[in-house]
Each structure stands twice: as C-alpha cells, then as structure tokens.
C-alpha atoms as a PDB file:
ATOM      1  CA  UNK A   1       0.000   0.000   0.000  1.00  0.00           C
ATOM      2  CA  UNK A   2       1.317   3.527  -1.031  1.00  0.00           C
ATOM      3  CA  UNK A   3       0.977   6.064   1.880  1.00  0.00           C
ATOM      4  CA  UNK A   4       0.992   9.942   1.074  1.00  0.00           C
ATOM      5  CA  UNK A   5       3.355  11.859   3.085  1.00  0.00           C
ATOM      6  CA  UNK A   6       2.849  16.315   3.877  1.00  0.00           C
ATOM      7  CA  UNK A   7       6.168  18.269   4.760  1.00  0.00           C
ATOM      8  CA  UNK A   8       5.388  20.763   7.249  1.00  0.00           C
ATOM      9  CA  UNK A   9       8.200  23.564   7.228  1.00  0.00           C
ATOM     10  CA  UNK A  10       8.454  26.662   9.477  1.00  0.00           C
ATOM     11  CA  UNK A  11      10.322  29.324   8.355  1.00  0.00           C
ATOM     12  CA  UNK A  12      11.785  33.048   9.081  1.00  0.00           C
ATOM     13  CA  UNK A  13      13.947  34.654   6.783  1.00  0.00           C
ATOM     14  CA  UNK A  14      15.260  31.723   5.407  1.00  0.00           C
ATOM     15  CA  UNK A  15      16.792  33.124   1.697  1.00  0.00           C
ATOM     16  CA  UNK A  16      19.625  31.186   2.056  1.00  0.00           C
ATOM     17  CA  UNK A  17      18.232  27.762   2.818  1.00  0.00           C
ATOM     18  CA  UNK A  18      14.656  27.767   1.893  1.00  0.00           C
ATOM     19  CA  UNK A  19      15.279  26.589  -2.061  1.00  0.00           C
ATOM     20  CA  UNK A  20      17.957  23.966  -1.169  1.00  0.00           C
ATOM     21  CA  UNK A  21      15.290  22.622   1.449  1.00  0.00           C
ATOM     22  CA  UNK A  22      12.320  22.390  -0.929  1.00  0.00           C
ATOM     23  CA  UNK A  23      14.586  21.037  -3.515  1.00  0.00           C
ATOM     24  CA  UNK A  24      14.765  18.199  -1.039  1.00  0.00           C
ATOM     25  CA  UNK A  25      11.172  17.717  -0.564  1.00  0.00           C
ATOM     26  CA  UNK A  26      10.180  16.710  -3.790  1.00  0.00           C
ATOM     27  CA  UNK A  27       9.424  13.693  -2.954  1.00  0.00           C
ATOM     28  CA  UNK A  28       6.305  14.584  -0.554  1.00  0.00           C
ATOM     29  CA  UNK A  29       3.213  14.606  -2.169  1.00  0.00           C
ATOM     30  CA  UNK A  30       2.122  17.772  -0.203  1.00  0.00           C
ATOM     31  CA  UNK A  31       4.388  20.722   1.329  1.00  0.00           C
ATOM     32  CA  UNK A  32       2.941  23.237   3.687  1.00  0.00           C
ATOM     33  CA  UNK A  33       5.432  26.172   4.989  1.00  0.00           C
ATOM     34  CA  UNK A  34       4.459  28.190   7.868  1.00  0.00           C
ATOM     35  CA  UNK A  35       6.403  31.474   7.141  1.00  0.00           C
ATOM     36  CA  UNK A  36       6.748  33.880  10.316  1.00  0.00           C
ATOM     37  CA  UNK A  37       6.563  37.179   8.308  1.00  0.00           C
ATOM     38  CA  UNK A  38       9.851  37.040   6.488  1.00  0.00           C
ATOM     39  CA  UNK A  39      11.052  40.197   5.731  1.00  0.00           C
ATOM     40  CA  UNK A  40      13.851  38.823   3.417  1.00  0.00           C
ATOM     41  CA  UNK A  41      13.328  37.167  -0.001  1.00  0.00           C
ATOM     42  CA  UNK A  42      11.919  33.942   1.902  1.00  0.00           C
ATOM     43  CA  UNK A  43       8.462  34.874   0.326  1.00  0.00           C
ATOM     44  CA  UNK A  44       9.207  35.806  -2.987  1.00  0.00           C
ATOM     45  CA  UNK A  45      11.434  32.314  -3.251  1.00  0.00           C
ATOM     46  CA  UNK A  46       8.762  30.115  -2.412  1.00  0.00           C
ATOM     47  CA  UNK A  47       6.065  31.498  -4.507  1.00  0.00           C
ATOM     48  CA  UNK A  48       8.591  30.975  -7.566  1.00  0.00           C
ATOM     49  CA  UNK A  49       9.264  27.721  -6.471  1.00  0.00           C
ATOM     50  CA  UNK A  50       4.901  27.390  -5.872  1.00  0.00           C
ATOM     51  CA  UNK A  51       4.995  27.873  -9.533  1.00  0.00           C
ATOM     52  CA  UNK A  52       6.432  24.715 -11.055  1.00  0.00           C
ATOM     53  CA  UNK A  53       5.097  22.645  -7.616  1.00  0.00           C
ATOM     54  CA  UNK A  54       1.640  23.327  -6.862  1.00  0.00           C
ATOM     55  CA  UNK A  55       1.534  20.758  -4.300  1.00  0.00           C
ATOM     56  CA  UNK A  56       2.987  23.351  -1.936  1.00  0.00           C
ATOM     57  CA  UNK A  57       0.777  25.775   0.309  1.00  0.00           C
ATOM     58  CA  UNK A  58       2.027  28.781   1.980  1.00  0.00           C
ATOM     59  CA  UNK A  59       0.641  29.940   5.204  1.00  0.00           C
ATOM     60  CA  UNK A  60       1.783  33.296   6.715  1.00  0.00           C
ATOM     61  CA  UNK A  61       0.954  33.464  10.471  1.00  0.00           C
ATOM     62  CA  UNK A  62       3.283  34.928  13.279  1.00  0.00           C
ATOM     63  CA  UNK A  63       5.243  32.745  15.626  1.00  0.00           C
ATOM     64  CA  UNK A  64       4.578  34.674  18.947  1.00  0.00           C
ATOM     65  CA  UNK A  65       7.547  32.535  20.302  1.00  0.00           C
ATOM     66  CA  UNK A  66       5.393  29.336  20.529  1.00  0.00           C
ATOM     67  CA  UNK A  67       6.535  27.316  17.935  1.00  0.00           C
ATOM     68  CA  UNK A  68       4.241  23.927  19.163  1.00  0.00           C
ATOM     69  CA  UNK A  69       1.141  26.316  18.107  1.00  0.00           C
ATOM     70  CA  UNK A  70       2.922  26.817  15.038  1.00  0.00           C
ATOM     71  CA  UNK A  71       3.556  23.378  14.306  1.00  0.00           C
ATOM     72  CA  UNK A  72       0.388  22.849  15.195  1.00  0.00           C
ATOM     73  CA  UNK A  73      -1.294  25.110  12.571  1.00  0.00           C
ATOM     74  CA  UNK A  74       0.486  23.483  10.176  1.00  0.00           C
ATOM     75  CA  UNK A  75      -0.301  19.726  10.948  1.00  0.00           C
ATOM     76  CA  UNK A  76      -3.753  21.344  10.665  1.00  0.00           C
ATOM     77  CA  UNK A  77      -3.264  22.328   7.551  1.00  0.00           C
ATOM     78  CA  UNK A  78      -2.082  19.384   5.962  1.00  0.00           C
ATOM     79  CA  UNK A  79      -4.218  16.897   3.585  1.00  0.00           C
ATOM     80  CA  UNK A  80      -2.553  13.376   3.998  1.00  0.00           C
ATOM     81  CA  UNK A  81      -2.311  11.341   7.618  1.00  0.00           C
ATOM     82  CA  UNK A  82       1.030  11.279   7.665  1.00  0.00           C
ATOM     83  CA  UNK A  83       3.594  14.050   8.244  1.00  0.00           C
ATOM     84  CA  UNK A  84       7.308  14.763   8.569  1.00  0.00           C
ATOM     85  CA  UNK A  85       8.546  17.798  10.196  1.00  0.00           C
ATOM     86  CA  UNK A  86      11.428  19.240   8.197  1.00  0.00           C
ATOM     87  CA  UNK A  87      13.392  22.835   9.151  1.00  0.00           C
ATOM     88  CA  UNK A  88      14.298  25.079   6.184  1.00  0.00           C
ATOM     89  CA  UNK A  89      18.304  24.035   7.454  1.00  0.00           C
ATOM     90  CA  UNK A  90      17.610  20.395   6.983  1.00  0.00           C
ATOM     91  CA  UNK A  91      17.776  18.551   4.120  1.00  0.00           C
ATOM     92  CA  UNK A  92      16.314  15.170   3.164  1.00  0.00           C
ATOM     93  CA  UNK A  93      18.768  12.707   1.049  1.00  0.00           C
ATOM     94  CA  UNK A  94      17.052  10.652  -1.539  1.00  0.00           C
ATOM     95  CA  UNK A  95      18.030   7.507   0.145  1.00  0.00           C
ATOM     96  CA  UNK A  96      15.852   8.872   3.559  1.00  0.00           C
ATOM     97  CA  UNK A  97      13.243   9.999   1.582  1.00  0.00           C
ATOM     98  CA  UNK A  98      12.865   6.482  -0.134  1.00  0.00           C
ATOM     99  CA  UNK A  99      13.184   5.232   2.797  1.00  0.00           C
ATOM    100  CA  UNK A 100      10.432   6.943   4.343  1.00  0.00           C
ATOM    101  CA  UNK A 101       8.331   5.795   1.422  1.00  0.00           C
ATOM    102  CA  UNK A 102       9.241   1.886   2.124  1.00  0.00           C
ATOM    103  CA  UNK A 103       9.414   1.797   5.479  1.00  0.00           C
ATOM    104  CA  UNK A 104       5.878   3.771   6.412  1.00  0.00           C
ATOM    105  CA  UNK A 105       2.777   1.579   7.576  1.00  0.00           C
ATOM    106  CA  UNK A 106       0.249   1.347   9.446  1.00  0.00           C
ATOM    107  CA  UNK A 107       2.014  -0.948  11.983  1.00  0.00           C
ATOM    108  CA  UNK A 108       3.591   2.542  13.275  1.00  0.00           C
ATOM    109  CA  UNK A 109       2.338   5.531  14.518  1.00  0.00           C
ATOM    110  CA  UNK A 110       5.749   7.311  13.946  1.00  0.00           C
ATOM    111  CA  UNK A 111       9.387   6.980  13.296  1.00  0.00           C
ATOM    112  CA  UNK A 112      12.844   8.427  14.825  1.00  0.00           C
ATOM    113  CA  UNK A 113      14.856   9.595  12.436  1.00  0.00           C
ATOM    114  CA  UNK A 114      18.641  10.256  13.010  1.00  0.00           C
ATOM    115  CA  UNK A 115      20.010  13.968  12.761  1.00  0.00           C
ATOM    116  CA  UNK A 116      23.461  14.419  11.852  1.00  0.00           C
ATOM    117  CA  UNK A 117      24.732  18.233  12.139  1.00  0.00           C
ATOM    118  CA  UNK A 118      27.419  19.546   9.085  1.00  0.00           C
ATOM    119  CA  UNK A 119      28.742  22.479  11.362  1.00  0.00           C
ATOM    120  CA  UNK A 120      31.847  24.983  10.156  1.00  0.00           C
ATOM    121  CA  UNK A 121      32.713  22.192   7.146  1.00  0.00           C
ATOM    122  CA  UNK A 122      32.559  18.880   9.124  1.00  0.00           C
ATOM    123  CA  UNK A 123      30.104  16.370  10.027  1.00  0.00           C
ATOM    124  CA  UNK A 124      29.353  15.843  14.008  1.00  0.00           C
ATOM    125  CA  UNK A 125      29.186  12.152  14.568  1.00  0.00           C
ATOM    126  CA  UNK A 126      30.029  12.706  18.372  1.00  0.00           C
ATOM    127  CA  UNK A 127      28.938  14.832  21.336  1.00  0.00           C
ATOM    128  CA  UNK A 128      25.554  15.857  21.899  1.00  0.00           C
ATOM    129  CA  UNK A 129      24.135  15.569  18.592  1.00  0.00           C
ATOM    130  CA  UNK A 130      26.002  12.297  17.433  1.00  0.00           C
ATOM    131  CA  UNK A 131      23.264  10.516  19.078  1.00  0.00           C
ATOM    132  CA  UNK A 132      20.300  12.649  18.175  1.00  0.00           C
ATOM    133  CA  UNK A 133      17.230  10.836  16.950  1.00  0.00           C
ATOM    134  CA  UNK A 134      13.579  12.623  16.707  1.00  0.00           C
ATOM    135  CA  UNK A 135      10.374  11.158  16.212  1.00  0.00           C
ATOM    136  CA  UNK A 136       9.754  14.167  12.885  1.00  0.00           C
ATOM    137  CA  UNK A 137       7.980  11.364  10.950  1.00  0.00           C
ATOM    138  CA  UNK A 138       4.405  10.594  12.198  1.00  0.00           C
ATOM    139  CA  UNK A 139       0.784   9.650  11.618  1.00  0.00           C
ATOM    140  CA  UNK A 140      -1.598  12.943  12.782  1.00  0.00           C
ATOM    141  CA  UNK A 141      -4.272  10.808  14.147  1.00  0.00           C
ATOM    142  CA  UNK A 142      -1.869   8.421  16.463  1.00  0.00           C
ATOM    143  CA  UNK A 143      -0.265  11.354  18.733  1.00  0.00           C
ATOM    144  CA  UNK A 144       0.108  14.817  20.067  1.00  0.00           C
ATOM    145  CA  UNK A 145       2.422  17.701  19.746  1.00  0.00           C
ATOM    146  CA  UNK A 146       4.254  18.327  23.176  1.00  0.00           C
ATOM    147  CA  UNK A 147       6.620  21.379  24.587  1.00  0.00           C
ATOM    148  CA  UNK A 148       6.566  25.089  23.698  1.00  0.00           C
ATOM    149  CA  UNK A 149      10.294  25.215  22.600  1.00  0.00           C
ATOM    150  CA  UNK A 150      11.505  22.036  22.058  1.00  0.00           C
ATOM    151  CA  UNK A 151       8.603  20.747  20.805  1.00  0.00           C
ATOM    152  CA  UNK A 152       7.999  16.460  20.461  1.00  0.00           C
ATOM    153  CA  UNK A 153       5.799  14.519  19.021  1.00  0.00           C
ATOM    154  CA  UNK A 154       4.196  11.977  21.669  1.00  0.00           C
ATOM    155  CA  UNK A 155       2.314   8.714  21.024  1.00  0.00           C
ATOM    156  CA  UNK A 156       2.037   5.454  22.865  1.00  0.00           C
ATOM    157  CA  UNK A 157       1.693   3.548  19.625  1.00  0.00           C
ATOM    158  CA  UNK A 158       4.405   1.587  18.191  1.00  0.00           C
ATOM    159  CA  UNK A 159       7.402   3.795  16.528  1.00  0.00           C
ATOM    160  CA  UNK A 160       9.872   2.688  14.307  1.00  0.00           C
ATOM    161  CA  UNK A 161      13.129   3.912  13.925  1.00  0.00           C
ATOM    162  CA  UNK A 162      14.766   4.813  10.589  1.00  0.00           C
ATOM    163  CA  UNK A 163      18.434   4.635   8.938  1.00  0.00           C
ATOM    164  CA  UNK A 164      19.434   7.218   7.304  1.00  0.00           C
ATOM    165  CA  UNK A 165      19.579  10.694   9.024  1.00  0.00           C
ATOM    166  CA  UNK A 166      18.221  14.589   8.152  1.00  0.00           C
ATOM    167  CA  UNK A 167      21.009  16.195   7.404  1.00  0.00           C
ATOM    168  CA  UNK A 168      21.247  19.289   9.329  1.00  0.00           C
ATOM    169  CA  UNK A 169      22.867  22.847   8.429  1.00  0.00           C
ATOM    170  CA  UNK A 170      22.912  25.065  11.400  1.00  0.00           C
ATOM    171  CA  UNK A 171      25.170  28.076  12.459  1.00  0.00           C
ATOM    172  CA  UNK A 172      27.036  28.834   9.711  1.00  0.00           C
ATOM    173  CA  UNK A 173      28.675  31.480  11.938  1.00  0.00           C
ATOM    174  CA  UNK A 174      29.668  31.675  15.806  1.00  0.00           C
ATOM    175  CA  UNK A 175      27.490  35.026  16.060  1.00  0.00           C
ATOM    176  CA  UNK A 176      24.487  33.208  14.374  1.00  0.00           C
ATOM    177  CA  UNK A 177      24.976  30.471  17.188  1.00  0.00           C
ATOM    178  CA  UNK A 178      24.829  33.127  19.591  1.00  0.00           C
ATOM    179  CA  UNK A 179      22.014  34.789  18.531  1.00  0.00           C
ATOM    180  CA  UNK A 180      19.917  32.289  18.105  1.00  0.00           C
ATOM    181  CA  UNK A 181      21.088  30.248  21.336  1.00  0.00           C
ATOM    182  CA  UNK A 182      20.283  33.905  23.286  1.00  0.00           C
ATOM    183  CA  UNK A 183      16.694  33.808  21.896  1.00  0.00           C
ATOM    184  CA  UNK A 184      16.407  30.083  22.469  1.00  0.00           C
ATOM    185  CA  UNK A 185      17.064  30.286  25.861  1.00  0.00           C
ATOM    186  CA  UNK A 186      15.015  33.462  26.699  1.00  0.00           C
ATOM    187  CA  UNK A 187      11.969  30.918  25.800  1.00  0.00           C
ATOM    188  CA  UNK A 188      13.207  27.579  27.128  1.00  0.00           C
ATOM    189  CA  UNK A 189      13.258  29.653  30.773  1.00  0.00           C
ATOM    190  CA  UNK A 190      10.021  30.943  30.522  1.00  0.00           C
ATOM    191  CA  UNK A 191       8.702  28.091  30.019  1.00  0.00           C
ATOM    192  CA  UNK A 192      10.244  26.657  33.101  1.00  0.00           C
ATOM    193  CA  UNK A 193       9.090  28.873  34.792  1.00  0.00           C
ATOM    194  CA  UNK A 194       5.668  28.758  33.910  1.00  0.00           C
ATOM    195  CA  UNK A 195       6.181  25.265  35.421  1.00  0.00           C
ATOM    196  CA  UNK A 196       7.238  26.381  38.288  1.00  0.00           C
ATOM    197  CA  UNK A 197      11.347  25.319  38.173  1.00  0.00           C
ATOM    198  CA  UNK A 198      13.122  27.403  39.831  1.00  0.00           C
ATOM    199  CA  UNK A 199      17.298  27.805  39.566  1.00  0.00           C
ATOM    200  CA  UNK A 200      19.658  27.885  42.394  1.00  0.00           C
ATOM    201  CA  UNK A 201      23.097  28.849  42.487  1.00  0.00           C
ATOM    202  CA  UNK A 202      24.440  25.201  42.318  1.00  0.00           C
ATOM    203  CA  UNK A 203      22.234  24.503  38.879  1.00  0.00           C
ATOM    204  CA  UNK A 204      23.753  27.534  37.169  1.00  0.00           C
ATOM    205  CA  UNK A 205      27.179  26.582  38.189  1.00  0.00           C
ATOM    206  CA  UNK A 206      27.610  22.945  37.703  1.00  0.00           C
ATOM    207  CA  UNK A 207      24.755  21.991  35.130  1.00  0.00           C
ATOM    208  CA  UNK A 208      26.662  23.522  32.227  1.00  0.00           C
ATOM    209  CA  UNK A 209      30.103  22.153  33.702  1.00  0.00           C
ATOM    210  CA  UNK A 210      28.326  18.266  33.551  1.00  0.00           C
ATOM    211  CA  UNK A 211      26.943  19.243  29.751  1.00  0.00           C
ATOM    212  CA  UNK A 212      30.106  19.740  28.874  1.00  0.00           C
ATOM    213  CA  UNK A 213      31.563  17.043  30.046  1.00  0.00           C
ATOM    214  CA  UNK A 214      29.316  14.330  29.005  1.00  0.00           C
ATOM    215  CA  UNK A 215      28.977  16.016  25.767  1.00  0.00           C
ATOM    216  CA  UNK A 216      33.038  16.551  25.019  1.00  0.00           C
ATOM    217  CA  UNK A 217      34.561  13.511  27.009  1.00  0.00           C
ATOM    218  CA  UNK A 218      31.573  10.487  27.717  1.00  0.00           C
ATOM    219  CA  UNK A 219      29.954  11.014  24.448  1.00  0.00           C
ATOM    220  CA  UNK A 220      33.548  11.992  22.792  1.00  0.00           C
ATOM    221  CA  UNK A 221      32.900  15.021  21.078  1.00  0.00           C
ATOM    222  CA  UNK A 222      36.524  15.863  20.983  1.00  0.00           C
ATOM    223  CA  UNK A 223      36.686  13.554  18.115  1.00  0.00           C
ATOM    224  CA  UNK A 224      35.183  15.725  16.212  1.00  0.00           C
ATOM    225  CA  UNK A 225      38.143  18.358  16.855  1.00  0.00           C
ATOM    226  CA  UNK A 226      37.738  22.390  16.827  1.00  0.00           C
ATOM    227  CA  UNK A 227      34.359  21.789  15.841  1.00  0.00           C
ATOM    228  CA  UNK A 228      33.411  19.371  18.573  1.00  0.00           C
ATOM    229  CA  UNK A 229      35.308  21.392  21.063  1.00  0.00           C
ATOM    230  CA  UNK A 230      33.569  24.728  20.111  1.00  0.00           C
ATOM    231  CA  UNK A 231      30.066  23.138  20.105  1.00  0.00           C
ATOM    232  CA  UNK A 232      30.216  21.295  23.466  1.00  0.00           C
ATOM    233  CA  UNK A 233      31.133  24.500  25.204  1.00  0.00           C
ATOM    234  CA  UNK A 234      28.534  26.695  23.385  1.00  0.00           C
ATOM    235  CA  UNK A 235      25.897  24.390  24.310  1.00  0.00           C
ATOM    236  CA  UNK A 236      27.368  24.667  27.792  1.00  0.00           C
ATOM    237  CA  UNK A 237      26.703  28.008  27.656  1.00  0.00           C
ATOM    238  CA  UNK A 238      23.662  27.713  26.555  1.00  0.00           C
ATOM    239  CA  UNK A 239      22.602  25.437  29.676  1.00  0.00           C
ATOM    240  CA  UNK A 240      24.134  28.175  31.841  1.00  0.00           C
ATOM    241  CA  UNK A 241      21.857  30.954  29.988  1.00  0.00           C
ATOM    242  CA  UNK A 242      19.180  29.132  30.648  1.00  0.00           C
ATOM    243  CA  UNK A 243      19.076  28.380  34.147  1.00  0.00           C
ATOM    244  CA  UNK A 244      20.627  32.368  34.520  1.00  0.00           C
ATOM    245  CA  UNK A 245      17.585  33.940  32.974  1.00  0.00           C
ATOM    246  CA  UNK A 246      15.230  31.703  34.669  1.00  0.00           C
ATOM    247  CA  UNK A 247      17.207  32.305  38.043  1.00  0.00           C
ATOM    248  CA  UNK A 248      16.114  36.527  36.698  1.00  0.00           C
ATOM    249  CA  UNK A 249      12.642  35.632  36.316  1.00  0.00           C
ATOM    250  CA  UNK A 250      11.885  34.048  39.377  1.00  0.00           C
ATOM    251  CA  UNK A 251      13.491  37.673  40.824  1.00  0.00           C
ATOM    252  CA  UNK A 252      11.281  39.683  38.870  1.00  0.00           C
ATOM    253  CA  UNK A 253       8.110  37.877  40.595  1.00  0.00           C
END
C-alpha cells in the first residue's frame, strides 16, 4: 500500500536555505510552509518555487515565540495522515526519503529519524548531537504535539526507527549560534518557569560544567576536533543561559 506523506516547514527569513530545502522535498506529495513574516526574499522564493510545484501551500501566520502552536497550525493544515517535520536548514537525502516511502505503515504511529549536524565544514558524529534521533515522521491521528520550545511529538503507539539521518545545516557562523542560542534560551526559561522550576546557584554553576563534560569527554565530542570542542562548550553556555535567565525571572516575581 502507497501512503501519502505532507512536509510541514516553518520558516523566518530563510533566503539562504529555503530553495535547497524544498529542492529536497520533492518527494512529498504535499508541502505546507508556515512562514513567520519574512522580511527577506523567503516569500518571494517560495512562490517561484509554488509555480512549477503546486503541491505546496504557503501559510503566513506569526510565531509569537510558541513554535508547538505553530507546528500545530500546520499539521492542521495538511491533507494526507502522515507528516514529517522538516526545518528550512535540513535537508532530506534521496536515500531517507525512499526510505520513508518503504518503510511507512500502518504498523507505526511514527518513526525516529537520526540527525546528523554539518557544522563549520565537518560532520558531528560525536557529542551531543552524534546521538540525536527525533520522532519528525508521524501519523496525525496516532499522537500529540508536546513542549513550547523544544517541541515532540508523543504517542504510545508503536514507533519505528529509521536509517538514514536529516542532514542538518545550522550556524554557519559563531554570532548566528549566539544569537539564536540567546533567543532560544530566553523561551526555554520561561517556560520553566511557567512550570514552576526554579534555579539555584548550584544549577547555574555545575549543570553547564556536567553538559560539557558528558557532551566533550563520555559522548567523545573531541573527536570531532575544533568543531566538537567549540560546540560542546557553546551548548554549555547555553545550559548556563538558561538556568541564569530563569534564576532573573523568578526575581522579577
């Protein structure tokens, strides 16, 4: 039995990886994009690209820093059962995407499907994303969308887990990293807060020092060299900024 699959993709001034990302979608039969007001050529791209694929539906609709609602939206949006969540600095291979097409049936309700970052010209295949797997594959009707930041798809249904991985494009810069991690972070501790974690001194201090080290030395990111090195302790940071600005919000009560 052939299954139809719908690419959801979110995206926010995206010019530089928005083509190369449809490109690798071709092979859904539906692709809906969630766009969160670009005000870069992110637009304009994907209606030329609309032109030669009308199998692709554009949805403009602001984020409001909830990106489960917007994920939401557009699982809402979508025609077939099942979906695969793809961000505009993924890309699918052909062999994933056939393999999405073989391995999808109605014996799961989802798959995990590996994530390998390309970060400054090399591939991660240690420290804290060496491992990464995410359930981005998934029937609509067999789960839920969970988390306000970093967002999951739940089910209690069988899940199957696939081969290849998403190839993943982030950060092409340090400063990029840093912006984005300080925005991350300003919504990861809100929403701990709204569930009532709090920080204390000793979480701020040593939870970033035990990220890095799992990260760098149990899961061996300094295999990966600079690259590895400079990711584990940016990610450390990024544990430390968010436990800081939570620690600042509980103050502000």
């Amino acid at each position: 039995m052939s299954y139809q699959v719908s690419a959801v993709v979110l995206t926010k001034n995206e010019e530089k990886n928005i083509i190369d990302c449809l490109e690798a979608l071709k092979f859904a039969d539906e692709i809906v994009i969630i766009d969160d007001n670009s005000t870069d050529r992110t637009k304009e791209l994907i209606e030329v690209f609309q032109k030669s694929h009308p199998n692709l539906n554009l949805f403009r609709r602001s984020l409001d820093n909830d990106f489960s609602s917007q994920r939401k939206f557009g699982v809402e949006k979508t025609k077939n059962d099942w979906v695969i969540f793809v961000d505009a600095d993924e890309r699918i291979s052909g062999d994933l995407s056939t393999e999405i097409k073989e391995r999808i049936s109605d014996d799961y309700s989802g798959f995990l499907i590996p994530r390998r970052d390309f970060m400054w010209g090399k591939e991660l295949l240690h420290g804290e994303t060496g491992r990464t797997k995410l359930l981005r594959l998934f029937n609509k009707n067999k789960g839920s969308l969970r988390g306000k930041v970093h967002e999951t798809w739940e089910t209690k249904e069988n899940v199957g887990v696939l081969i290849n991985p998403i190839k993943h494009y982030p950060h092409p810069t340090i400063s990029e990293f840093l912006k984005e991690i300080n925005f991350y972070t300003d919504l990861r501790a809100q929403e701990l807060k709204e569930k009532g974690v709090k920080a204390s001194a000793l979480s701020i201090i040593f939870y970033p020092k035990a990220k890095f080290t799992v990260s760098y030395f149990i899961r061996l990111g300094f295999l990966d060299g600079i690259p590895g090195l400079v990711h584990a302790i940016l990610m450390s940071f990024h544990s430390f900024l968010v436990r800081g600005k939570l620690w600042l919000l509980w103050q502000k009560k």
